[in-house]
C-alpha atoms as a PDB file:
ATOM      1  CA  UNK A   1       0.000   0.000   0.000  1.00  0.00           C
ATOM      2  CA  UNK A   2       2.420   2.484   0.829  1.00  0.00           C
ATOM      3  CA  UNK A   3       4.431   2.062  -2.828  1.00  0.00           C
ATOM      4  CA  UNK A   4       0.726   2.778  -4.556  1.00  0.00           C
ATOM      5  CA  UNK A   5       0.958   5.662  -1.705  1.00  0.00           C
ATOM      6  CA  UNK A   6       4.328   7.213  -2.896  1.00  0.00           C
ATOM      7  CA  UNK A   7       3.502   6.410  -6.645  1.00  0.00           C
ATOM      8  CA  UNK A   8       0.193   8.824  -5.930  1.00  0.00           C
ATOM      9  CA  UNK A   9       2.376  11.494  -4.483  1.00  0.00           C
ATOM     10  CA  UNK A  10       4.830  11.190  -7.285  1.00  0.00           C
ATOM     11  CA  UNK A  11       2.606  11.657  -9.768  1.00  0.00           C
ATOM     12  CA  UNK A  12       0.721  14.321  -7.881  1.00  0.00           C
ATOM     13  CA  UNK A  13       3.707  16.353  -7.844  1.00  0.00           C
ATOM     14  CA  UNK A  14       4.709  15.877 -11.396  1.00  0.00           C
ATOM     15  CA  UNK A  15       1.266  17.270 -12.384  1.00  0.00           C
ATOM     16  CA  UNK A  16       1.193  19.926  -9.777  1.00  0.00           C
ATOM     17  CA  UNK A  17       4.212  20.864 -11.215  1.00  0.00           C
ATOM     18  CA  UNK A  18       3.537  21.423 -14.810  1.00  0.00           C
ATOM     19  CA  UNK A  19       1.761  24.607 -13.741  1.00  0.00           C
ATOM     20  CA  UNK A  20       2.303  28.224 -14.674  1.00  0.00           C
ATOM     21  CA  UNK A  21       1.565  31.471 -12.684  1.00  0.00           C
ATOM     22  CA  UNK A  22       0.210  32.690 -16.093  1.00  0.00           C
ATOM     23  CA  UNK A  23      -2.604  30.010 -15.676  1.00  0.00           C
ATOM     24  CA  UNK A  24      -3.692  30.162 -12.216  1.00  0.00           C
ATOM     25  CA  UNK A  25      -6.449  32.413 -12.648  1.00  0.00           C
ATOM     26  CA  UNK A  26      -7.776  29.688 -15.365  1.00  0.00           C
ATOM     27  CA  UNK A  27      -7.189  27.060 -13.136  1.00  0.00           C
ATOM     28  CA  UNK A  28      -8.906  29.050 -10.181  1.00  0.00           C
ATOM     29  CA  UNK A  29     -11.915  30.007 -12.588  1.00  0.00           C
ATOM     30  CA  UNK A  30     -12.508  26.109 -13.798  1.00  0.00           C
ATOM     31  CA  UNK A  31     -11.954  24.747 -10.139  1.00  0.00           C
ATOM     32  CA  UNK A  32     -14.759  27.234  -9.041  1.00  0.00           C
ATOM     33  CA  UNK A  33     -18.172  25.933  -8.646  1.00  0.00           C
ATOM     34  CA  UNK A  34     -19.931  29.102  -9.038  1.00  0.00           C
ATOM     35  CA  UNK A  35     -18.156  29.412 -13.103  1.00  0.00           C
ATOM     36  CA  UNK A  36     -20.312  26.704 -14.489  1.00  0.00           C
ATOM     37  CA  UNK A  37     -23.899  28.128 -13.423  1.00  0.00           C
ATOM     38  CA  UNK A  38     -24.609  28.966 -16.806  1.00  0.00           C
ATOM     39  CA  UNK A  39     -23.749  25.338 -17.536  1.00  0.00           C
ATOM     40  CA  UNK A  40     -26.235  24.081 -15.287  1.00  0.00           C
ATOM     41  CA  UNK A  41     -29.146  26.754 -16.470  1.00  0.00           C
ATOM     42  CA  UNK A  42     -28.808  25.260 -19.816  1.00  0.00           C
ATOM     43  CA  UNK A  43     -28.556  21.566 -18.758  1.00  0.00           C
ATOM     44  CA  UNK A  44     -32.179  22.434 -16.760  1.00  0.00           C
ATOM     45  CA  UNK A  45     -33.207  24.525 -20.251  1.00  0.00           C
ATOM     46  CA  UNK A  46     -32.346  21.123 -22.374  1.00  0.00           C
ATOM     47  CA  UNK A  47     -34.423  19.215 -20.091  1.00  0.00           C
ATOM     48  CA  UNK A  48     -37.167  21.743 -20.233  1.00  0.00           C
ATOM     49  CA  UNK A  49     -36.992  21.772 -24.065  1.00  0.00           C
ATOM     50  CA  UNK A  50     -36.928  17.694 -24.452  1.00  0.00           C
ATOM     51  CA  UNK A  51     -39.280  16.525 -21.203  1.00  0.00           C
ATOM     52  CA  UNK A  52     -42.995  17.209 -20.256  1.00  0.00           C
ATOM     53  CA  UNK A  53     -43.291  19.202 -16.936  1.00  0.00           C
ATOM     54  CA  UNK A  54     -43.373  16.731 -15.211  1.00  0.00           C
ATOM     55  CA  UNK A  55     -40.548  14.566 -16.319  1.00  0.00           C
ATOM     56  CA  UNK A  56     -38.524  17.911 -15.922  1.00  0.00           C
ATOM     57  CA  UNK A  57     -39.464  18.051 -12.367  1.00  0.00           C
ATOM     58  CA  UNK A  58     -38.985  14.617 -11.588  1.00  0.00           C
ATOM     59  CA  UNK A  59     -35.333  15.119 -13.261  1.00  0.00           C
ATOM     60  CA  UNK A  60     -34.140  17.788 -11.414  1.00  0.00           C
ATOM     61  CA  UNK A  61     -35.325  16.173  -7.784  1.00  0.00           C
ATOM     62  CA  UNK A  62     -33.663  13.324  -9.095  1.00  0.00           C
ATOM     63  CA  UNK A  63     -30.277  15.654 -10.189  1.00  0.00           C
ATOM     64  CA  UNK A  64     -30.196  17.252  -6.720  1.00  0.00           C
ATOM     65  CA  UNK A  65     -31.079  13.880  -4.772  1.00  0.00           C
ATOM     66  CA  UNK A  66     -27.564  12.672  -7.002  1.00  0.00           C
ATOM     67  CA  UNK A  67     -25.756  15.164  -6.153  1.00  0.00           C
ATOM     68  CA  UNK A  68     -26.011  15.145  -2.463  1.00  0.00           C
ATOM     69  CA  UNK A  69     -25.250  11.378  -2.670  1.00  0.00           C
ATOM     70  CA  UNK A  70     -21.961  12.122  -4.107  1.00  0.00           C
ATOM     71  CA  UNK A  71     -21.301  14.885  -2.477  1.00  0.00           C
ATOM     72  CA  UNK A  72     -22.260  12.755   1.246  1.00  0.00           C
ATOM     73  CA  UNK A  73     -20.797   9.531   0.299  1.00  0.00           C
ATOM     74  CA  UNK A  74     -17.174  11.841  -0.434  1.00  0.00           C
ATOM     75  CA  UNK A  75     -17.818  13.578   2.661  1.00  0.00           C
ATOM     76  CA  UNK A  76     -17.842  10.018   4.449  1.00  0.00           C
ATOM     77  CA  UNK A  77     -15.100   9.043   2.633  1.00  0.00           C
ATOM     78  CA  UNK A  78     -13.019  11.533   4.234  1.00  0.00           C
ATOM     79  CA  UNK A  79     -13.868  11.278   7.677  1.00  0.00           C
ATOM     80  CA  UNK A  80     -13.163   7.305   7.193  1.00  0.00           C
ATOM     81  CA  UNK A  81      -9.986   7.339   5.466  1.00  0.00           C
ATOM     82  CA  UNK A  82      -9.040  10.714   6.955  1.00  0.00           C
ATOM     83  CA  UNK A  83      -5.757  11.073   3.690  1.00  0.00           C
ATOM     84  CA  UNK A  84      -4.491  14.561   3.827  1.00  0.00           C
ATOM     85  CA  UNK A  85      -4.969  16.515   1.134  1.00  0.00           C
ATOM     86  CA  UNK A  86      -1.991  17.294  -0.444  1.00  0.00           C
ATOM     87  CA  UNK A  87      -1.716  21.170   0.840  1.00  0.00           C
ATOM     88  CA  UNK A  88      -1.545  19.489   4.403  1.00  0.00           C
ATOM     89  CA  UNK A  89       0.418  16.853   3.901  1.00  0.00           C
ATOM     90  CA  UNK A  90       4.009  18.280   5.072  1.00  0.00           C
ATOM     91  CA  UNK A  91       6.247  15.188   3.640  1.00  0.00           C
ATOM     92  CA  UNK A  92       4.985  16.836  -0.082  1.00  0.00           C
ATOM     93  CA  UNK A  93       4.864  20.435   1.481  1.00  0.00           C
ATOM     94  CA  UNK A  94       7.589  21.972  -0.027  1.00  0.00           C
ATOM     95  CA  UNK A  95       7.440  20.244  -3.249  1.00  0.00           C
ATOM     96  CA  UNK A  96       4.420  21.341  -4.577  1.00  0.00           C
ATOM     97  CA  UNK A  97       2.597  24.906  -5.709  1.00  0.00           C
ATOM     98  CA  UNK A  98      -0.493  25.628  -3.862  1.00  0.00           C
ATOM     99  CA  UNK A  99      -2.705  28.137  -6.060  1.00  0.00           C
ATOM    100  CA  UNK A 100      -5.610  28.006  -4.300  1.00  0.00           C
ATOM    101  CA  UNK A 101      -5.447  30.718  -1.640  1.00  0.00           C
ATOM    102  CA  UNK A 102      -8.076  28.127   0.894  1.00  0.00           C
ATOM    103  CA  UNK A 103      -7.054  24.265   1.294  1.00  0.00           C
ATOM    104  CA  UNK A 104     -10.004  23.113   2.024  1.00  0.00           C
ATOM    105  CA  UNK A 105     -10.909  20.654   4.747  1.00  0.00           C
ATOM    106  CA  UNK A 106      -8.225  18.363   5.905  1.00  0.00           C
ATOM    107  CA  UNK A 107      -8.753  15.350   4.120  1.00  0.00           C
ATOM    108  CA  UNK A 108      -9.326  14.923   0.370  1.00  0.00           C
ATOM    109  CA  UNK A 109      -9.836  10.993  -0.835  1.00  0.00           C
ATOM    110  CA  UNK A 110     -11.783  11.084  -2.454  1.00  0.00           C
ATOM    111  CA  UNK A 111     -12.602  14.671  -4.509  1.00  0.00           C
ATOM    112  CA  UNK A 112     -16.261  15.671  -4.514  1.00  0.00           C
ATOM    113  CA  UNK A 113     -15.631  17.818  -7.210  1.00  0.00           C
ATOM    114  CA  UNK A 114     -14.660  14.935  -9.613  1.00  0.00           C
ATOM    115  CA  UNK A 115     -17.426  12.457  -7.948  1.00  0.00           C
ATOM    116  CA  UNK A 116     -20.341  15.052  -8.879  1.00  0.00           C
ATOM    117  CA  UNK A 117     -19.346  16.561 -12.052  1.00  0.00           C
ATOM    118  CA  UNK A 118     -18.769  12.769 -13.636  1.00  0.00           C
ATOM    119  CA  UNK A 119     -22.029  11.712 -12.092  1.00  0.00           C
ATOM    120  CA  UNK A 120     -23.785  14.612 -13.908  1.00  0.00           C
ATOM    121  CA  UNK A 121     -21.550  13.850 -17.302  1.00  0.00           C
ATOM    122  CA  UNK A 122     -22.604  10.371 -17.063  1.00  0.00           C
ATOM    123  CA  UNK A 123     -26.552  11.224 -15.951  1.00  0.00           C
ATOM    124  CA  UNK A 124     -26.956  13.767 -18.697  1.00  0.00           C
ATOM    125  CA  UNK A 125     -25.386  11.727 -21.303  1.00  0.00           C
ATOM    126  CA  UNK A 126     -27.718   8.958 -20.606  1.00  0.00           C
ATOM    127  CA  UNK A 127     -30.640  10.686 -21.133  1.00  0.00           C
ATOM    128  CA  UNK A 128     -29.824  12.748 -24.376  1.00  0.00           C
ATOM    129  CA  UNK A 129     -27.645   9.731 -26.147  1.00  0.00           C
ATOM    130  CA  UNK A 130     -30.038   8.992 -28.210  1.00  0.00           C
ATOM    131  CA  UNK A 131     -30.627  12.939 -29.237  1.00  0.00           C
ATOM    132  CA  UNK A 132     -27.406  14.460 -29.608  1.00  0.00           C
ATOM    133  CA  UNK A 133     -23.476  13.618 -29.065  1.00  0.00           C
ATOM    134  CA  UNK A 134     -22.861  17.167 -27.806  1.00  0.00           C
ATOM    135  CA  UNK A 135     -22.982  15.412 -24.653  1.00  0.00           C
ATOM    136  CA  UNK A 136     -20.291  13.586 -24.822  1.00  0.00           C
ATOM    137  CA  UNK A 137     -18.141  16.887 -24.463  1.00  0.00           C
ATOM    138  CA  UNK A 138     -19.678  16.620 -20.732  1.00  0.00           C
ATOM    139  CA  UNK A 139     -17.472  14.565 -19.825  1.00  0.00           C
ATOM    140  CA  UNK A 140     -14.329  16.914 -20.958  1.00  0.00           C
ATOM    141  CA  UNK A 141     -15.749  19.154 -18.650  1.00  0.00           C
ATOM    142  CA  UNK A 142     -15.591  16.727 -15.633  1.00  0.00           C
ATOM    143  CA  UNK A 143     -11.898  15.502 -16.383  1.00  0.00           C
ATOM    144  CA  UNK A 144     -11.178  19.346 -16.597  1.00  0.00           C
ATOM    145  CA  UNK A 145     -12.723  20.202 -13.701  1.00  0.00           C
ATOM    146  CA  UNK A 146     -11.159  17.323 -12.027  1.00  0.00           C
ATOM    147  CA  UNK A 147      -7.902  18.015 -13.233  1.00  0.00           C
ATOM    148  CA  UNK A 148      -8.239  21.862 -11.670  1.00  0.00           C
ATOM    149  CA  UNK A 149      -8.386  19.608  -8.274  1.00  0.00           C
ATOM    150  CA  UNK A 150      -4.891  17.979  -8.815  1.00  0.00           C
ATOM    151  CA  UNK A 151      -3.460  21.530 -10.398  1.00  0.00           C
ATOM    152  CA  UNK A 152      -4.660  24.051  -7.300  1.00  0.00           C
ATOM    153  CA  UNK A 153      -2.715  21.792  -5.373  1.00  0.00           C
ATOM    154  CA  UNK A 154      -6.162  19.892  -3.278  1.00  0.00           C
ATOM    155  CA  UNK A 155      -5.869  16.431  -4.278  1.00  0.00           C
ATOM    156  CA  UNK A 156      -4.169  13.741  -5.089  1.00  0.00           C
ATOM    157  CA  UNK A 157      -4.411  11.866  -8.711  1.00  0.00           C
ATOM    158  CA  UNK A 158      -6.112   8.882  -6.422  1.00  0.00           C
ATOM    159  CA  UNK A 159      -8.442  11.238  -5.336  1.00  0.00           C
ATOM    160  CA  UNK A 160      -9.377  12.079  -9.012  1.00  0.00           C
ATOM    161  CA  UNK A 161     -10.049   8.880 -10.176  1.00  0.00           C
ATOM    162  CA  UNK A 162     -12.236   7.125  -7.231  1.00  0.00           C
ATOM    163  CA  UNK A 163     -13.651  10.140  -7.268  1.00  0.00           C
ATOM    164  CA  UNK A 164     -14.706   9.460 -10.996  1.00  0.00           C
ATOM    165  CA  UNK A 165     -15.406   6.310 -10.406  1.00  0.00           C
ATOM    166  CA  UNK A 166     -17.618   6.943  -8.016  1.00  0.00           C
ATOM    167  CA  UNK A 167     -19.621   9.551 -10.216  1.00  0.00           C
ATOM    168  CA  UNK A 168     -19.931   7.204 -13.234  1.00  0.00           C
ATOM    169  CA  UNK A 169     -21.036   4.442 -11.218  1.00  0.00           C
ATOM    170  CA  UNK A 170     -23.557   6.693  -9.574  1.00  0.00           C
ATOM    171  CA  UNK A 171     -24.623   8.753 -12.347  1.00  0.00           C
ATOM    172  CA  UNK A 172     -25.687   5.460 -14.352  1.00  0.00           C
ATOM    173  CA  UNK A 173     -27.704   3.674 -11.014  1.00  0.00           C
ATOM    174  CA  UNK A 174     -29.502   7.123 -10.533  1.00  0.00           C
ATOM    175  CA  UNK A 175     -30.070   7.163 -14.427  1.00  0.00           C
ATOM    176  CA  UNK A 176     -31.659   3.789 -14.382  1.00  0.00           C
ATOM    177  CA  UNK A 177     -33.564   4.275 -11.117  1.00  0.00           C
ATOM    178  CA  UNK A 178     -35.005   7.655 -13.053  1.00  0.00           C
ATOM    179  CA  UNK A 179     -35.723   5.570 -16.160  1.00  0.00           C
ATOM    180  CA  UNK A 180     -38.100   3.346 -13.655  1.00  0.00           C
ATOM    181  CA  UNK A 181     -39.981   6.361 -12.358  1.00  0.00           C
ATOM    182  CA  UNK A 182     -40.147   8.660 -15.568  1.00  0.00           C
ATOM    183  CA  UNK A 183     -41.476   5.849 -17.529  1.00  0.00           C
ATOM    184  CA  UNK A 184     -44.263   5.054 -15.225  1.00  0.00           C
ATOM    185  CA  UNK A 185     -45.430   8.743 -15.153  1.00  0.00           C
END
């Protein structure tokens, strides 16, 4: 366990390092939650423009039930497994840029970020596969986002990928759970 351990911090630092001051801001920007609003207003508008009322609102209970099961289940996650994130973990300390001005909580494994924005990749592309391939690009936005995580300096490449895991795996049982109820409205 501890060689996958040092191979994680390894490669965390090798990515961390590959940043720029001249991209922080970009990096800062993606990593924020609040930058993809508009995202999410037209994710609700495609629904609205595909679904009858009532589909829509089943949908978006649905969306925000998902999301707080990510979001809890990484919360939990934490508190178990209690890993540093790597902005407190002083062995990596001086190794490594930290752009984001607030670490977050202490421990990181796995990233919420990555776990939510994959499940909503993964939920969304479900539902409109069969109408477009623009959603595909979804999941760009996830990895990016989820790359931000490693580049800010909050979490480690393990973190990433559970993390992503965890929000395809979740985003398709919430997707076939929604299939059960929207079809029987």
């Amino acid at each position: 366990m501890e060689v996958l351990v040092d191979l994680d911090k390894s490669l965390f630092i090798f990515l961390n390092s590959l940043g720029n001051k001249s991209f922080d801001f970009l990096w800062l920007t993606i990593t924020d939650k609040k930058t993809f609003i508009p995202l999410y207003i037209f994710l609700i508008y495609c629904l609205i423009k595909n679904f009858s009322k009532s589909s829509v609102y089943k949908y978006l209970f649905i969306i925000f039930l998902l999301i707080l099961f990510t979001d809890q289940i990484s919360g939990l996650f934490k508190d178990t497994f209690q890993r540093l994130r790597p902005c407190h973990d002083l062995s990596i300390i001086d190794s490594i840029r930290i752009v984001k001005s607030s670490c977050g909580g202490l421990y990181g494994f796995f990233s919420a970020h990555a776990s939510n924005t994959f499940a909503l990749a993964t939920f969304f592309y479900l539902i409109f596969k069969n109408k477009s391939n623009l959603y595909k690009l979804l999941f760009i936005w996830a990895l990016v986002v989820s790359y931000s995580r490693i580049y800010v300096g909050v979490h480690f490449p393990s973190d990433i990928v559970v993390g992503t895991f965890f929000g395809i795996i979740s985003g398709y049982l919430f997707y076939y759970f929604s299939q059960k109820i929207i079809l029987n409205d």
